[in-house]
PDB file of N, CA and C in Angstrom:
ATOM      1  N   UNK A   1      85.995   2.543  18.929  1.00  0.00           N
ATOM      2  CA  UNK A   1      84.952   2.024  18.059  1.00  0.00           C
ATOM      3  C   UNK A   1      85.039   0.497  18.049  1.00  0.00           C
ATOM      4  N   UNK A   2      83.817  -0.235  18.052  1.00  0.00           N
ATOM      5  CA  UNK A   2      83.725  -1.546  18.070  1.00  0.00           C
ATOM      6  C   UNK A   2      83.522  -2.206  16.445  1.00  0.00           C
ATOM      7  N   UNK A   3      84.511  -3.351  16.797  1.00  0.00           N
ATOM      8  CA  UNK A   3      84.539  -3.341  15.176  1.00  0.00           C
ATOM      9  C   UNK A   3      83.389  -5.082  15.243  1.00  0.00           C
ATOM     10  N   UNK A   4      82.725  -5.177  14.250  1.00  0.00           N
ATOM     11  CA  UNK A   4      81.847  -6.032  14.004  1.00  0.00           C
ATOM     12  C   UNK A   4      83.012  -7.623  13.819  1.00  0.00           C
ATOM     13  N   UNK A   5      82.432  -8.659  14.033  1.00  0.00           N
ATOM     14  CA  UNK A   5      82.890  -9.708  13.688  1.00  0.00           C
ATOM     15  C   UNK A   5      82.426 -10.215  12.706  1.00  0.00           C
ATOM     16  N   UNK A   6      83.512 -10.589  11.729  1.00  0.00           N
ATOM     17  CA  UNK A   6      83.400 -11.284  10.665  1.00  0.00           C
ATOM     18  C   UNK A   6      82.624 -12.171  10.245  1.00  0.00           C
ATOM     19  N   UNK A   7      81.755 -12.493   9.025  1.00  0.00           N
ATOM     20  CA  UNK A   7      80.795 -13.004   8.944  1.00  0.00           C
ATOM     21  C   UNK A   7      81.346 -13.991   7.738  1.00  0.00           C
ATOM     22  N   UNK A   8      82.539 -13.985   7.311  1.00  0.00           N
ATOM     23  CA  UNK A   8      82.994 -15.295   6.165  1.00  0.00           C
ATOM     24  C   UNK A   8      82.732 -16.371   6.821  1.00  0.00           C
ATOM     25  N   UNK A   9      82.779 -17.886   5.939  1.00  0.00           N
ATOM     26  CA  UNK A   9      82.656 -18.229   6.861  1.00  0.00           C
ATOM     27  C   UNK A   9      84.313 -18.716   7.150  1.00  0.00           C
ATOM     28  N   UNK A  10      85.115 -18.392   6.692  1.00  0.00           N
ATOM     29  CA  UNK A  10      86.248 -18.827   7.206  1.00  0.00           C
ATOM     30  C   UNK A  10      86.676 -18.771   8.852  1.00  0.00           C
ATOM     31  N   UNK A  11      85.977 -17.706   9.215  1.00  0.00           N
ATOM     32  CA  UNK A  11      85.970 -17.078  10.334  1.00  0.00           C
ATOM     33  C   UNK A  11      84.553 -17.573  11.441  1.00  0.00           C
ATOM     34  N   UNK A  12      83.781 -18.132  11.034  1.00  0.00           N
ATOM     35  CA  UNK A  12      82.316 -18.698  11.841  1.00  0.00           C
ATOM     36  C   UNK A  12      82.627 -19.885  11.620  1.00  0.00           C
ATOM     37  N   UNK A  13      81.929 -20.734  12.701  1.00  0.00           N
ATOM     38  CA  UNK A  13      81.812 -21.682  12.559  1.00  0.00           C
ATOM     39  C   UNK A  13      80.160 -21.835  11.971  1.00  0.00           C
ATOM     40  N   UNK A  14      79.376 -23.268  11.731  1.00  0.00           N
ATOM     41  CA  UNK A  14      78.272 -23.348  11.925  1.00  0.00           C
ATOM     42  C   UNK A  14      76.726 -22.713  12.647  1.00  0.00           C
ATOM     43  N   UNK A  15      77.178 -23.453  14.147  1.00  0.00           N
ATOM     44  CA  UNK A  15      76.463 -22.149  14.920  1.00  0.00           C
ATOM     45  C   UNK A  15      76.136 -20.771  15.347  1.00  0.00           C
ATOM     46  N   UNK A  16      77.836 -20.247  14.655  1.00  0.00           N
ATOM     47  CA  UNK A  16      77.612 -18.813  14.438  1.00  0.00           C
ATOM     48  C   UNK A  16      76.734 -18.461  13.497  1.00  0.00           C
ATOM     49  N   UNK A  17      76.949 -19.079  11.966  1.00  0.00           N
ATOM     50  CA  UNK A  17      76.362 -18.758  10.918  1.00  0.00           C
ATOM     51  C   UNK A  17      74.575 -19.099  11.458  1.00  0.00           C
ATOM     52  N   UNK A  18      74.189 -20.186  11.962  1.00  0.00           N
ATOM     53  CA  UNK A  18      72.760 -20.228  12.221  1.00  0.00           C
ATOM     54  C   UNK A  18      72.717 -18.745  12.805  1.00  0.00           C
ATOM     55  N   UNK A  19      73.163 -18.566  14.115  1.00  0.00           N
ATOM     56  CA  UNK A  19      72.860 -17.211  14.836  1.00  0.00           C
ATOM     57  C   UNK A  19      72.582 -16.305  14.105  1.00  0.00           C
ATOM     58  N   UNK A  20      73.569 -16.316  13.137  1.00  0.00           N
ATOM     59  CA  UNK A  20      73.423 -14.511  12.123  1.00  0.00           C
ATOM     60  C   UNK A  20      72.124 -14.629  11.540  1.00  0.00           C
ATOM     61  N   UNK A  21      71.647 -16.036  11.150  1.00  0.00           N
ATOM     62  CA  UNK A  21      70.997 -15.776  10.078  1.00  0.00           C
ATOM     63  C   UNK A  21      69.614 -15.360  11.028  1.00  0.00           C
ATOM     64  N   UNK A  22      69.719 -16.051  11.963  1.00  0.00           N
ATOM     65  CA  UNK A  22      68.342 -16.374  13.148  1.00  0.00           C
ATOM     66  C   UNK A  22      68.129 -14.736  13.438  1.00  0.00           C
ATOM     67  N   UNK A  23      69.112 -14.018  13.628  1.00  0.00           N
ATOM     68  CA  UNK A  23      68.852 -12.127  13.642  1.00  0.00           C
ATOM     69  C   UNK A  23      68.385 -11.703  12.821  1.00  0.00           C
ATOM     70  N   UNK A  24      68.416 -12.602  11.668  1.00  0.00           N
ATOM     71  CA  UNK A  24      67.826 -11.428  10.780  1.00  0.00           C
ATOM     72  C   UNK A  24      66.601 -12.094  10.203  1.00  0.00           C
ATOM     73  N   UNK A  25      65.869 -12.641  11.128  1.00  0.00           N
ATOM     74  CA  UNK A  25      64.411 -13.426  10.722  1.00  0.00           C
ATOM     75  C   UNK A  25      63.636 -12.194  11.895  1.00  0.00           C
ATOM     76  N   UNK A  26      62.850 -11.335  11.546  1.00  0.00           N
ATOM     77  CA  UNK A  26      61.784 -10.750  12.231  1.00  0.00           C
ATOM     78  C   UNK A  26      61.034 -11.532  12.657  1.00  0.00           C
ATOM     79  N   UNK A  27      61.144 -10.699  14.629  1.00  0.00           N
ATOM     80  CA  UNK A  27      60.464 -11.334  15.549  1.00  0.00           C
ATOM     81  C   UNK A  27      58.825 -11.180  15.381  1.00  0.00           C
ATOM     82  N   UNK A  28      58.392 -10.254  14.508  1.00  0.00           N
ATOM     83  CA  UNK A  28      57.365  -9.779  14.036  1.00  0.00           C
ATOM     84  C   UNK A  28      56.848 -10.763  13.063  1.00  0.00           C
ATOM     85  N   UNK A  29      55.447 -10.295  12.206  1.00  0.00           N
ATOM     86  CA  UNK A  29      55.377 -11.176  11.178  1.00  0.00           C
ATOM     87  C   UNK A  29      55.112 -10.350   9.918  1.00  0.00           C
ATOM     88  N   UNK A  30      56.453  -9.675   9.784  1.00  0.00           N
ATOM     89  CA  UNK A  30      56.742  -9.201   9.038  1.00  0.00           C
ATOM     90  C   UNK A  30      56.996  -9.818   7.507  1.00  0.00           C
ATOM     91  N   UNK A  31      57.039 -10.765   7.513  1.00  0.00           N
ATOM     92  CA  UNK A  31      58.045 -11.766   6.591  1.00  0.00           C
ATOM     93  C   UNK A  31      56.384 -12.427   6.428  1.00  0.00           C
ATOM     94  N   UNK A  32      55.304 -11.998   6.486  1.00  0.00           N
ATOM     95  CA  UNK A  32      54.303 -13.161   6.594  1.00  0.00           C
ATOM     96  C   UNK A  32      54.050 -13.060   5.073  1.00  0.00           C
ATOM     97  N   UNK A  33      53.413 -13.983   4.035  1.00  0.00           N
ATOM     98  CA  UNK A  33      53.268 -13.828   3.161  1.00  0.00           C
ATOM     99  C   UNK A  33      54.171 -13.829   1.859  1.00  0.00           C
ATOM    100  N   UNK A  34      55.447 -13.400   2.440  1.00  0.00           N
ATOM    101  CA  UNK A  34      56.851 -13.976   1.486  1.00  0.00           C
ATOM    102  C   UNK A  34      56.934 -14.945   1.192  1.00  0.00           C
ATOM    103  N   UNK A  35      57.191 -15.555  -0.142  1.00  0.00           N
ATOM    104  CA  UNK A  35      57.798 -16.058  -0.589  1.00  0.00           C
ATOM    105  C   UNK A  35      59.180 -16.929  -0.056  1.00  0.00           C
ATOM    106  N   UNK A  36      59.951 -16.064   0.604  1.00  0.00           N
ATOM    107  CA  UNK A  36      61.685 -16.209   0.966  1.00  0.00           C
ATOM    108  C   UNK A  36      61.273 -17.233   2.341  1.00  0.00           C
ATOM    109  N   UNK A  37      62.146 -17.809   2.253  1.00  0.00           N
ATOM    110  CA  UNK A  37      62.438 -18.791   3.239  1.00  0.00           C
ATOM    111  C   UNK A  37      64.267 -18.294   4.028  1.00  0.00           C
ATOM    112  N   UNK A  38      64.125 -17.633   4.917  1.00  0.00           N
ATOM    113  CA  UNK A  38      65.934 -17.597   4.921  1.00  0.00           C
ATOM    114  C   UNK A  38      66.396 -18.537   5.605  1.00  0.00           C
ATOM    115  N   UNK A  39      66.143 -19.442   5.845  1.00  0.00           N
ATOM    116  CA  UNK A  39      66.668 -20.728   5.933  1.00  0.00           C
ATOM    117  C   UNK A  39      67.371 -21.505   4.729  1.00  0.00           C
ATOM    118  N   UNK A  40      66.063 -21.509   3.790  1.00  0.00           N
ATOM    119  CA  UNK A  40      66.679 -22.509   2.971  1.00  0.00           C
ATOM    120  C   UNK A  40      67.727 -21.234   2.286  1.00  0.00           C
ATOM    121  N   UNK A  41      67.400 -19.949   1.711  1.00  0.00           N
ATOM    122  CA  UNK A  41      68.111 -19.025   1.068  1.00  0.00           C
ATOM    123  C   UNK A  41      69.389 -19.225   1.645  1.00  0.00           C
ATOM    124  N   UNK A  42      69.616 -19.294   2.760  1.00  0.00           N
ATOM    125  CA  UNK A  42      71.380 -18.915   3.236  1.00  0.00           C
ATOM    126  C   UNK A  42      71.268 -20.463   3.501  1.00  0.00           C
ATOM    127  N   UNK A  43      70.967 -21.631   3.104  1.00  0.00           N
ATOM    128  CA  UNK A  43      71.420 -22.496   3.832  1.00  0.00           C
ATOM    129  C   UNK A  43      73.235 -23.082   3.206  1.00  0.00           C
ATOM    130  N   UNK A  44      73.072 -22.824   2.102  1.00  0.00           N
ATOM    131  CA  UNK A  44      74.554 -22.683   1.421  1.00  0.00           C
ATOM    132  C   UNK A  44      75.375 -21.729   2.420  1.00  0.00           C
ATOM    133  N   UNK A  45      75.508 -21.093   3.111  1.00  0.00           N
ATOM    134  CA  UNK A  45      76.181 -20.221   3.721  1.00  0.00           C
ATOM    135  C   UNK A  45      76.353 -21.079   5.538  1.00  0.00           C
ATOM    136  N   UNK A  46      75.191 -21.534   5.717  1.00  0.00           N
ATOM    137  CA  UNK A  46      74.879 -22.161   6.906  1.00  0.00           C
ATOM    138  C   UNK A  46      75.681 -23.180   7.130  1.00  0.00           C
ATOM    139  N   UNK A  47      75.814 -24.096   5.479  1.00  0.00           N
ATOM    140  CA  UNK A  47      77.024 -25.103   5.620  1.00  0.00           C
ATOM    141  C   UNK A  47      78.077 -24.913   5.083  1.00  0.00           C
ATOM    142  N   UNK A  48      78.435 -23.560   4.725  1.00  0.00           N
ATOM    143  CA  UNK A  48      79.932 -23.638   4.589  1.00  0.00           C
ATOM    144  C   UNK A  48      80.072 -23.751   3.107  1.00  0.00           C
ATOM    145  N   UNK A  49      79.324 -23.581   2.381  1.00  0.00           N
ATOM    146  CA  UNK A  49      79.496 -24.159   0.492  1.00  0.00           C
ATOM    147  C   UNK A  49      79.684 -22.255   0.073  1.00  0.00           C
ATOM    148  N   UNK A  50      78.970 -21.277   1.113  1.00  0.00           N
ATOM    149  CA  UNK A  50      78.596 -20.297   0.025  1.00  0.00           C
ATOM    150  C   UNK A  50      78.435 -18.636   0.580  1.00  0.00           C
ATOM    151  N   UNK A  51      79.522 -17.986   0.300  1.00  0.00           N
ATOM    152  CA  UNK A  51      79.473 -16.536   1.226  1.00  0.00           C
ATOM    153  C   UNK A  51      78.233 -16.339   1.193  1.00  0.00           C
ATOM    154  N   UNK A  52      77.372 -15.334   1.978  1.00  0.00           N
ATOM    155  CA  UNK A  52      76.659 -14.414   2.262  1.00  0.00           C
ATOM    156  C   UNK A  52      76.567 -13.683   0.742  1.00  0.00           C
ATOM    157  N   UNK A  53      77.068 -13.080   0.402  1.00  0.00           N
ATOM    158  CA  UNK A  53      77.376 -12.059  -1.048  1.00  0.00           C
ATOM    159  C   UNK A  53      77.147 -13.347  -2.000  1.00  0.00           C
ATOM    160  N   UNK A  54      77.464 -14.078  -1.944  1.00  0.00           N
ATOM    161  CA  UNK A  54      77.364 -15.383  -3.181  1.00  0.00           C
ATOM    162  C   UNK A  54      75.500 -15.843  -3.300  1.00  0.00           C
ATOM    163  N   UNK A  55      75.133 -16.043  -2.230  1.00  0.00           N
ATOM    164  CA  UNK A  55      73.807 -16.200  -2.016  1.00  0.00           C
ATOM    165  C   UNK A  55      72.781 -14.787  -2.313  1.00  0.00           C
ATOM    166  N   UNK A  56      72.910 -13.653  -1.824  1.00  0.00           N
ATOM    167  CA  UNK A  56      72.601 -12.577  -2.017  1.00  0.00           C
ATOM    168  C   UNK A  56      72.962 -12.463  -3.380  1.00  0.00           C
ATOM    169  N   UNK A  57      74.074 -12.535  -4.723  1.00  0.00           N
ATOM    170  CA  UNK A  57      74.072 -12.329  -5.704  1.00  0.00           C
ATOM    171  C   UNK A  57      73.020 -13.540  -6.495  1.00  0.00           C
ATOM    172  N   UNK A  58      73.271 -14.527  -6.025  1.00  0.00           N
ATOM    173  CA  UNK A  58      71.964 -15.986  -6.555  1.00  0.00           C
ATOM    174  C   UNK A  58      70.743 -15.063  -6.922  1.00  0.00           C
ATOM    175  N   UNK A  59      70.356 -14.614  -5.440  1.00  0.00           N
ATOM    176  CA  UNK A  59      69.142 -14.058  -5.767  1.00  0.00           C
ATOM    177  C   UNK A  59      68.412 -13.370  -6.870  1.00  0.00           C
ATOM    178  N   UNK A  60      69.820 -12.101  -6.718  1.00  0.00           N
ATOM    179  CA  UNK A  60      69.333 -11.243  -7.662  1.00  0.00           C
ATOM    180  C   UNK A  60      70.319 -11.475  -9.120  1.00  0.00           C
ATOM    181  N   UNK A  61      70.900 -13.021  -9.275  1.00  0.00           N
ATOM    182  CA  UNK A  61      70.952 -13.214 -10.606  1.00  0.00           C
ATOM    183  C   UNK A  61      72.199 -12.856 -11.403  1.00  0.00           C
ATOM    184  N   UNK A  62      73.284 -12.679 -10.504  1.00  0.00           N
ATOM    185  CA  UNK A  62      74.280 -12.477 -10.416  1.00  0.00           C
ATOM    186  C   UNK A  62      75.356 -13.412 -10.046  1.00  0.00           C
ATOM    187  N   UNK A  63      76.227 -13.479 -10.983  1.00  0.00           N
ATOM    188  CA  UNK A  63      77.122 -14.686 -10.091  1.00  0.00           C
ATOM    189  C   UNK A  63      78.374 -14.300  -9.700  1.00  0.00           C
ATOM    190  N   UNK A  64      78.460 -13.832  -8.726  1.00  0.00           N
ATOM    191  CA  UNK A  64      79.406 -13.363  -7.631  1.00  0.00           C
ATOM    192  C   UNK A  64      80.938 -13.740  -7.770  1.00  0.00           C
ATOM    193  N   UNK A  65      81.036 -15.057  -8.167  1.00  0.00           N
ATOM    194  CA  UNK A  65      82.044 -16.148  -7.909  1.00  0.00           C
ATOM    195  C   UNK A  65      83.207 -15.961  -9.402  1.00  0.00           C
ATOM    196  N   UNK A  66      82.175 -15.201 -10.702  1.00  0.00           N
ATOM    197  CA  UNK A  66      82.257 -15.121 -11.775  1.00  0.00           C
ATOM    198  C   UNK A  66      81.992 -13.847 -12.555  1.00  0.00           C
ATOM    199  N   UNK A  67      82.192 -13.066 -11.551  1.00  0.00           N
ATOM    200  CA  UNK A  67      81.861 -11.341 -12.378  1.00  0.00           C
ATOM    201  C   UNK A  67      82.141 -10.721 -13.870  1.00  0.00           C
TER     202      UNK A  67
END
């Protein structure tokens, strides 16, 4: 079994983190009409300030860091 690579960013650098996020922008225009920007949404994550789960809890209003 193939195990996934880590997505902290302790473990990515920068350009990894762009990559991840760049997968999960539909090649479609699916996303047309949203609101969400996932750029700016993960950009805390993009530079290193802010897990994935930390940003994802922002959203929905939760503070991750502080349960």
């Amino acid at each position: 079994m193939m195990m996934s690579k880590s997505t902290l960013i302790k473990d990515t650098t920068m350009e990894e983190r762009m990559e991840i996020i760049r997968k999960w922008i539909p090649e479609d225009e699916a996303m047309d009409g949203c609101d969400i920007d996932l750029w700016e949404f993960y950009d805390d994550y993009i530079k290193g300030k802010k897990e994935i789960a930390e940003c994802n809890a922002a959203f929905a209003g939760y503070d991750a860091a502080n349960p």
